[in-house]
PDB file of N, CA and C in Angstrom:
ATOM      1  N   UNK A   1      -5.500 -38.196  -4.591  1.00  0.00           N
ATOM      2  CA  UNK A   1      -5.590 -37.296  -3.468  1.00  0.00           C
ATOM      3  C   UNK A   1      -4.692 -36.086  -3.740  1.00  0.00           C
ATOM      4  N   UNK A   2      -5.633 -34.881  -3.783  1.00  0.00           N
ATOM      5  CA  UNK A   2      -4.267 -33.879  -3.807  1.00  0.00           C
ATOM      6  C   UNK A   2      -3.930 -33.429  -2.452  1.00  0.00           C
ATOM      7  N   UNK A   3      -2.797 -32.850  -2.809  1.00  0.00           N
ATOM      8  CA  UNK A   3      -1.448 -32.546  -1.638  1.00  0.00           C
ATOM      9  C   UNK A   3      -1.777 -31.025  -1.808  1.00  0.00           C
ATOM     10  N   UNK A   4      -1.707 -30.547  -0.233  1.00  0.00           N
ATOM     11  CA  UNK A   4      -1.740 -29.071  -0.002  1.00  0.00           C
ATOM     12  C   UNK A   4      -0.722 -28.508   0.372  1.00  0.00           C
ATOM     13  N   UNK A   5       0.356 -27.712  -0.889  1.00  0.00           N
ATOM     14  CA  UNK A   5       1.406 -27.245  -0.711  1.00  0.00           C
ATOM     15  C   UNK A   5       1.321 -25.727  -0.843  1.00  0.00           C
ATOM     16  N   UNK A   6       2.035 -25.438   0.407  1.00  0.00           N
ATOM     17  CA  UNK A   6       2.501 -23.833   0.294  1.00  0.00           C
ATOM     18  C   UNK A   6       3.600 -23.281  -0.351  1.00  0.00           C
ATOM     19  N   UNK A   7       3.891 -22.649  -1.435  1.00  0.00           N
ATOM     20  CA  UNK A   7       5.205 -21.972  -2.056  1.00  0.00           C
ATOM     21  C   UNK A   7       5.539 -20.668  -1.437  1.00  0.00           C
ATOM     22  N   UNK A   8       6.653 -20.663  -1.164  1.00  0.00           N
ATOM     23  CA  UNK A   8       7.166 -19.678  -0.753  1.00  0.00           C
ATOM     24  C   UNK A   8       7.924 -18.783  -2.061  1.00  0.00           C
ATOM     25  N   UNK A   9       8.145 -17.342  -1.922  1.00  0.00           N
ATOM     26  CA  UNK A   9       8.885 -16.604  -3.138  1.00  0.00           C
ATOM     27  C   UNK A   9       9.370 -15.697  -2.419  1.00  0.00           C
ATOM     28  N   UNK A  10      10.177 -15.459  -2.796  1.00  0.00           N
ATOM     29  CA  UNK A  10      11.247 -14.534  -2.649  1.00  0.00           C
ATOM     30  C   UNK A  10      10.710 -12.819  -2.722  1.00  0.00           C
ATOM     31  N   UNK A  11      10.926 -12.070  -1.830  1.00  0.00           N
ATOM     32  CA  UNK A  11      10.530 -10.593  -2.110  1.00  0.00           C
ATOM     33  C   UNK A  11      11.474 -10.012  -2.333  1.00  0.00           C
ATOM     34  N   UNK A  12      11.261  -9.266  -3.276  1.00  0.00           N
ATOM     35  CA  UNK A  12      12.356  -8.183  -4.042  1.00  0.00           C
ATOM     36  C   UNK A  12      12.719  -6.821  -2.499  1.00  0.00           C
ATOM     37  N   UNK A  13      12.089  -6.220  -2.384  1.00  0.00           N
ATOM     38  CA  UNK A  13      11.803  -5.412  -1.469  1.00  0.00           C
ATOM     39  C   UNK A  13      10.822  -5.525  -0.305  1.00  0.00           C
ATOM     40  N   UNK A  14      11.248  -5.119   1.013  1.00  0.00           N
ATOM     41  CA  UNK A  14      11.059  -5.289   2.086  1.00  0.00           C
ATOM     42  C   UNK A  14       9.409  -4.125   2.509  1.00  0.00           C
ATOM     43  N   UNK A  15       8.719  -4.536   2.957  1.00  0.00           N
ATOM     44  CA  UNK A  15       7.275  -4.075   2.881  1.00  0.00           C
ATOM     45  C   UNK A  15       7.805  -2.750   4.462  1.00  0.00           C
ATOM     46  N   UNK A  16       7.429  -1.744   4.153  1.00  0.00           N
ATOM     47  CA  UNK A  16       7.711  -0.917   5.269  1.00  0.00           C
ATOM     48  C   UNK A  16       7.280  -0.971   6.620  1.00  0.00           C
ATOM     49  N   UNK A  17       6.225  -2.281   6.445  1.00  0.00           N
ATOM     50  CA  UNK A  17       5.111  -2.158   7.951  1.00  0.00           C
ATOM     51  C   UNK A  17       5.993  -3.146   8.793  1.00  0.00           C
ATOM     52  N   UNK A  18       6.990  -4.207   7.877  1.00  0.00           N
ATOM     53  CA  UNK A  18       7.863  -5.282   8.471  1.00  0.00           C
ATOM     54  C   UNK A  18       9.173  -4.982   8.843  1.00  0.00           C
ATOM     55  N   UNK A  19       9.282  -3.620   8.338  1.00  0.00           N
ATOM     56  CA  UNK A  19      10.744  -2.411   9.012  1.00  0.00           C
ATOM     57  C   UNK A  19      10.628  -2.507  10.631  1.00  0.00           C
ATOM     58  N   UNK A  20      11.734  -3.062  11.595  1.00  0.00           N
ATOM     59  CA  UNK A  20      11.367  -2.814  13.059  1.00  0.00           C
ATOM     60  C   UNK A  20      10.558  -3.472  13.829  1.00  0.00           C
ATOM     61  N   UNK A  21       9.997  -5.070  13.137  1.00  0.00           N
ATOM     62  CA  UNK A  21       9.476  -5.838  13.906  1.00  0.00           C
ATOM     63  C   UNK A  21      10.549  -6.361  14.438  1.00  0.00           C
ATOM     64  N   UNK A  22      10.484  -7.123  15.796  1.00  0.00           N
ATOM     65  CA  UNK A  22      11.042  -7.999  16.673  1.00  0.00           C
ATOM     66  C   UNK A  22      11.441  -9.337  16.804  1.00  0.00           C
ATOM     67  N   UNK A  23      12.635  -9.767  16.609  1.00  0.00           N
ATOM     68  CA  UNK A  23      12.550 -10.774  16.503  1.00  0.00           C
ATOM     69  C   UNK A  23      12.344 -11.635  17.709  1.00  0.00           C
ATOM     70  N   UNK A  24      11.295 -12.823  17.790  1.00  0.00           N
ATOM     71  CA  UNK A  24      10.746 -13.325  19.193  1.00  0.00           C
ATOM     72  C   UNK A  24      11.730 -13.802  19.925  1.00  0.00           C
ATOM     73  N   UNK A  25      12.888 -14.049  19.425  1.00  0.00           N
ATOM     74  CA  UNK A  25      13.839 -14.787  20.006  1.00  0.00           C
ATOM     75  C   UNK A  25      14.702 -13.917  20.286  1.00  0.00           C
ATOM     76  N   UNK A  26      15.609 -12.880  19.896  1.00  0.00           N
ATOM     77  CA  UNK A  26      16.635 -12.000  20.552  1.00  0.00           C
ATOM     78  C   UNK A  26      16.242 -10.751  20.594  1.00  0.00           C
ATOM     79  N   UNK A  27      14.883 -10.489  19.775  1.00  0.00           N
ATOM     80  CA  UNK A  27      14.702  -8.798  20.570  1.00  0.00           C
ATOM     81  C   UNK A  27      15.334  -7.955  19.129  1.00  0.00           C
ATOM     82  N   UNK A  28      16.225  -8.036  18.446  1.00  0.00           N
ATOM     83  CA  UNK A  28      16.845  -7.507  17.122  1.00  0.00           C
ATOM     84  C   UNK A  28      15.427  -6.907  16.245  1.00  0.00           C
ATOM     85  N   UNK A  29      15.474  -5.937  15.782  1.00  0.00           N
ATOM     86  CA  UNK A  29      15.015  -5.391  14.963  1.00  0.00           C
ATOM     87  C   UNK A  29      14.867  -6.262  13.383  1.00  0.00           C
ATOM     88  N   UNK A  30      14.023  -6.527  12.749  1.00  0.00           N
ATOM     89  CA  UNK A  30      14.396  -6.488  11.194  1.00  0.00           C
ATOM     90  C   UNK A  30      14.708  -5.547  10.233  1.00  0.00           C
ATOM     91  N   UNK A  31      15.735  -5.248   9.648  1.00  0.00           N
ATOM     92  CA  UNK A  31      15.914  -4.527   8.917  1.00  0.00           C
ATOM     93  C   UNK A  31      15.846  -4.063   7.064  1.00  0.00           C
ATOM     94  N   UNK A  32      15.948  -3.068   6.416  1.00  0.00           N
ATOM     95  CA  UNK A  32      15.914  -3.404   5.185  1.00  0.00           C
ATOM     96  C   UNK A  32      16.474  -4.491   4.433  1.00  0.00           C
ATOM     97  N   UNK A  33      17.674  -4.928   5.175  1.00  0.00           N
ATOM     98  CA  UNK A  33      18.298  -6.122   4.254  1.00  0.00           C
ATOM     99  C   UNK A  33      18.211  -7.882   4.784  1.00  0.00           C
ATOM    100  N   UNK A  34      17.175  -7.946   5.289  1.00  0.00           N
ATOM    101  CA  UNK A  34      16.774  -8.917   6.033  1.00  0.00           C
ATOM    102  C   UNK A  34      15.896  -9.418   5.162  1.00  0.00           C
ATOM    103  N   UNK A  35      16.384 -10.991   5.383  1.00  0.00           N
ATOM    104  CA  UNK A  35      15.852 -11.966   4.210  1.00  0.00           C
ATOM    105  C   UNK A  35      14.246 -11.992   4.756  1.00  0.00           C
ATOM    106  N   UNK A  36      13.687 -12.085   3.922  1.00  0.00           N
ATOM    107  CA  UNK A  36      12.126 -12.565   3.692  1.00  0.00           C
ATOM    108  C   UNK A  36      11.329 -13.263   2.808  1.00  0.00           C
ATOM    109  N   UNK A  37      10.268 -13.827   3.061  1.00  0.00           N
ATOM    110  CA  UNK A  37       9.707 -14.830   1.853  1.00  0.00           C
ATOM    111  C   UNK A  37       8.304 -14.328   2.015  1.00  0.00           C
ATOM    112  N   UNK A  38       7.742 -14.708   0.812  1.00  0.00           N
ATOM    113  CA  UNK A  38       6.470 -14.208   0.742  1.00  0.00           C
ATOM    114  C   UNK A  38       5.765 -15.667   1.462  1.00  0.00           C
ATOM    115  N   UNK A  39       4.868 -15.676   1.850  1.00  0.00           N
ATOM    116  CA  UNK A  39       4.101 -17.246   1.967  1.00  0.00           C
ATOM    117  C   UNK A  39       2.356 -17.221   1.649  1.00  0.00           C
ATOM    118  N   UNK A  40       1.772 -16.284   2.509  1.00  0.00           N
ATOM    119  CA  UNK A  40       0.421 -16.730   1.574  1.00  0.00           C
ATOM    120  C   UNK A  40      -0.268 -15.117   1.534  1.00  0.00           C
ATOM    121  N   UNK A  41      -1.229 -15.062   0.542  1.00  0.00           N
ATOM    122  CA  UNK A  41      -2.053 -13.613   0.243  1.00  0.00           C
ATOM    123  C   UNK A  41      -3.165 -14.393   0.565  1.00  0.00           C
ATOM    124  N   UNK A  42      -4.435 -13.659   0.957  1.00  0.00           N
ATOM    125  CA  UNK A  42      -5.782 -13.817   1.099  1.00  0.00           C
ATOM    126  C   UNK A  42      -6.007 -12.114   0.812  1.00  0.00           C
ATOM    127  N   UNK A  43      -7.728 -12.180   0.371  1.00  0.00           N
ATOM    128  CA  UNK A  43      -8.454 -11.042   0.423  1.00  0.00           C
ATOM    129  C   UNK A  43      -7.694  -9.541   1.644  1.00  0.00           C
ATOM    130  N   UNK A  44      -7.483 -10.577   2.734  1.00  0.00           N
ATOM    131  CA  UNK A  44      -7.465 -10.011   3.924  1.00  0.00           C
ATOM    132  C   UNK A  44      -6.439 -10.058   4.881  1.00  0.00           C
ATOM    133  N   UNK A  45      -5.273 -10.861   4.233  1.00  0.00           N
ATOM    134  CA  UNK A  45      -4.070 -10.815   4.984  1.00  0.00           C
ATOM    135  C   UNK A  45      -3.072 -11.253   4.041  1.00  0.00           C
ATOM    136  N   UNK A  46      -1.481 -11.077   4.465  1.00  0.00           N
ATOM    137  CA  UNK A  46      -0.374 -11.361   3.619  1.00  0.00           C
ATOM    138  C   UNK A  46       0.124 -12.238   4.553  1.00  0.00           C
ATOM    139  N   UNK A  47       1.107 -13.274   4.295  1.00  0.00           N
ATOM    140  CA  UNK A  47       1.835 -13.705   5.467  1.00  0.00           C
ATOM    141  C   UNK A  47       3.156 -13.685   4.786  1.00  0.00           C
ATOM    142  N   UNK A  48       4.368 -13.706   5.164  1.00  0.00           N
ATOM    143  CA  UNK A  48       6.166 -13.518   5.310  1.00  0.00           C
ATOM    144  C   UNK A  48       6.557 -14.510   6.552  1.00  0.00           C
ATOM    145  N   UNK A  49       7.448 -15.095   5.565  1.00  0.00           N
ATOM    146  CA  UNK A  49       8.270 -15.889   6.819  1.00  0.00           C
ATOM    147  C   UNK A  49       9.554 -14.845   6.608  1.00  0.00           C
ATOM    148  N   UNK A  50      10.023 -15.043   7.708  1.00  0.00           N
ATOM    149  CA  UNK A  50      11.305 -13.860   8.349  1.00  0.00           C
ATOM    150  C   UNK A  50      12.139 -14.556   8.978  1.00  0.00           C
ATOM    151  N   UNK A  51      13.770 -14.298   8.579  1.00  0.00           N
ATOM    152  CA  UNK A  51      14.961 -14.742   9.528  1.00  0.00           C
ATOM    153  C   UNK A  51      15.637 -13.724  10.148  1.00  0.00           C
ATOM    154  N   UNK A  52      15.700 -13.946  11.117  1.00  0.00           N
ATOM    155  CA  UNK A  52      16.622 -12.630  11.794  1.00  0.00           C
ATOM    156  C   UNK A  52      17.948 -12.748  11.355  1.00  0.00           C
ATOM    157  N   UNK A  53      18.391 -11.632  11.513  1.00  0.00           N
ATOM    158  CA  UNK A  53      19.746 -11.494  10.730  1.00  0.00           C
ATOM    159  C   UNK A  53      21.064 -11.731  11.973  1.00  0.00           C
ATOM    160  N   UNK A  54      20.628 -11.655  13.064  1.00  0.00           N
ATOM    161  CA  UNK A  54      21.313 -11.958  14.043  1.00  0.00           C
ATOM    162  C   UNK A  54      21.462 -13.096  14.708  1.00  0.00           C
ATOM    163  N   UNK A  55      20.372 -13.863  14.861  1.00  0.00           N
ATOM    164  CA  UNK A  55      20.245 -15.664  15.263  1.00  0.00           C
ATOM    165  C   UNK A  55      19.729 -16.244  14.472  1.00  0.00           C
ATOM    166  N   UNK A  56      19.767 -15.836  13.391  1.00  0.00           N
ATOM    167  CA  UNK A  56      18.867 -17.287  11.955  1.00  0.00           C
ATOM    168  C   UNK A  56      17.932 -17.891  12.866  1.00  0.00           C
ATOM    169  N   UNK A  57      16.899 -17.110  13.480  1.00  0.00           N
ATOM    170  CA  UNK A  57      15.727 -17.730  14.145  1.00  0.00           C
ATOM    171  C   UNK A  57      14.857 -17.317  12.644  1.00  0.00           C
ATOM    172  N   UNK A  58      13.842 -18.389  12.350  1.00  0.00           N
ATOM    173  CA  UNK A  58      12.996 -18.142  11.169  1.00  0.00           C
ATOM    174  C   UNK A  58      11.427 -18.057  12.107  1.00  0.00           C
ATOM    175  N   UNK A  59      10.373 -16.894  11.870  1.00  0.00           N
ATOM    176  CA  UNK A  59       9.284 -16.697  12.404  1.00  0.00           C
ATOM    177  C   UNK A  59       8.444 -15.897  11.381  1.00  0.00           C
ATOM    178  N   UNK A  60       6.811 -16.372  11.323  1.00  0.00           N
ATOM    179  CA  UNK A  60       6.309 -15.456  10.760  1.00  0.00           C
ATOM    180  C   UNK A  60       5.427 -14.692  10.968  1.00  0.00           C
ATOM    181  N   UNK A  61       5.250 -13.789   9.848  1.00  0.00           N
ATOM    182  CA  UNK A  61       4.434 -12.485  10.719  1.00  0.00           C
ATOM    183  C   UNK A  61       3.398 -12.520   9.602  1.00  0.00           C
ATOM    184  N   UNK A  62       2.407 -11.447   9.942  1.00  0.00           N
ATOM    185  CA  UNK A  62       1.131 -11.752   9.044  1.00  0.00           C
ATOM    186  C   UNK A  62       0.757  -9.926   8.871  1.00  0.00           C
ATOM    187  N   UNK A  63       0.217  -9.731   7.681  1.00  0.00           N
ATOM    188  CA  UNK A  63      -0.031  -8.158   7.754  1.00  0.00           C
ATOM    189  C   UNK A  63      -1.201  -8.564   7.393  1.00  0.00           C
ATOM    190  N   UNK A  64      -2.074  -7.187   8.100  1.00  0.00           N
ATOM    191  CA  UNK A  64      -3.758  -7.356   7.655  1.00  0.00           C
ATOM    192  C   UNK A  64      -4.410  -6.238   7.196  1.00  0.00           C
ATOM    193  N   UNK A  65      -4.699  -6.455   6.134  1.00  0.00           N
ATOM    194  CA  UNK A  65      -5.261  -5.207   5.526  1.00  0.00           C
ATOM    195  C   UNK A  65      -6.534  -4.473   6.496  1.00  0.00           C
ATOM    196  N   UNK A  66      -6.669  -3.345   5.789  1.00  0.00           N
ATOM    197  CA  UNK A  66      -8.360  -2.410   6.585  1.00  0.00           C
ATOM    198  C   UNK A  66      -8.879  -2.667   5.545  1.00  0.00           C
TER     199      UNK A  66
END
């Protein structure tokens, strides 16, 4: 039986569209030096898991291409 695992990686640099999202839990901005992980690509979307730099709340966000 195979096992369906997601890898996460590390991003060198911070994607500009994820500059100034919200964090759901205190409202804080993300900023350039705010940890992020890559988590999945499709044709049609990226996903990032995100920690706020202010409450180590971890949430993720999804970008979608046109």
């Amino acid at each position: 039986m195979a096992e369906d695992t997601e890898e996460e990686t590390s991003v060198g640099g911070i994607p500009e569209e994820l500059i100034g999202v919200d964090c759901p839990k205190c409202g804080v901005k993300i900023s350039q030096d705010s940890d992020i992980k890559y988590n999945r690509e499709d044709s049609f979307f990226v996903g990032y898991n995100l920690t706020c730099p202010n409450c180590g709340n971890n949430f993720s966000w999804t970008l979608y291409f046109k």
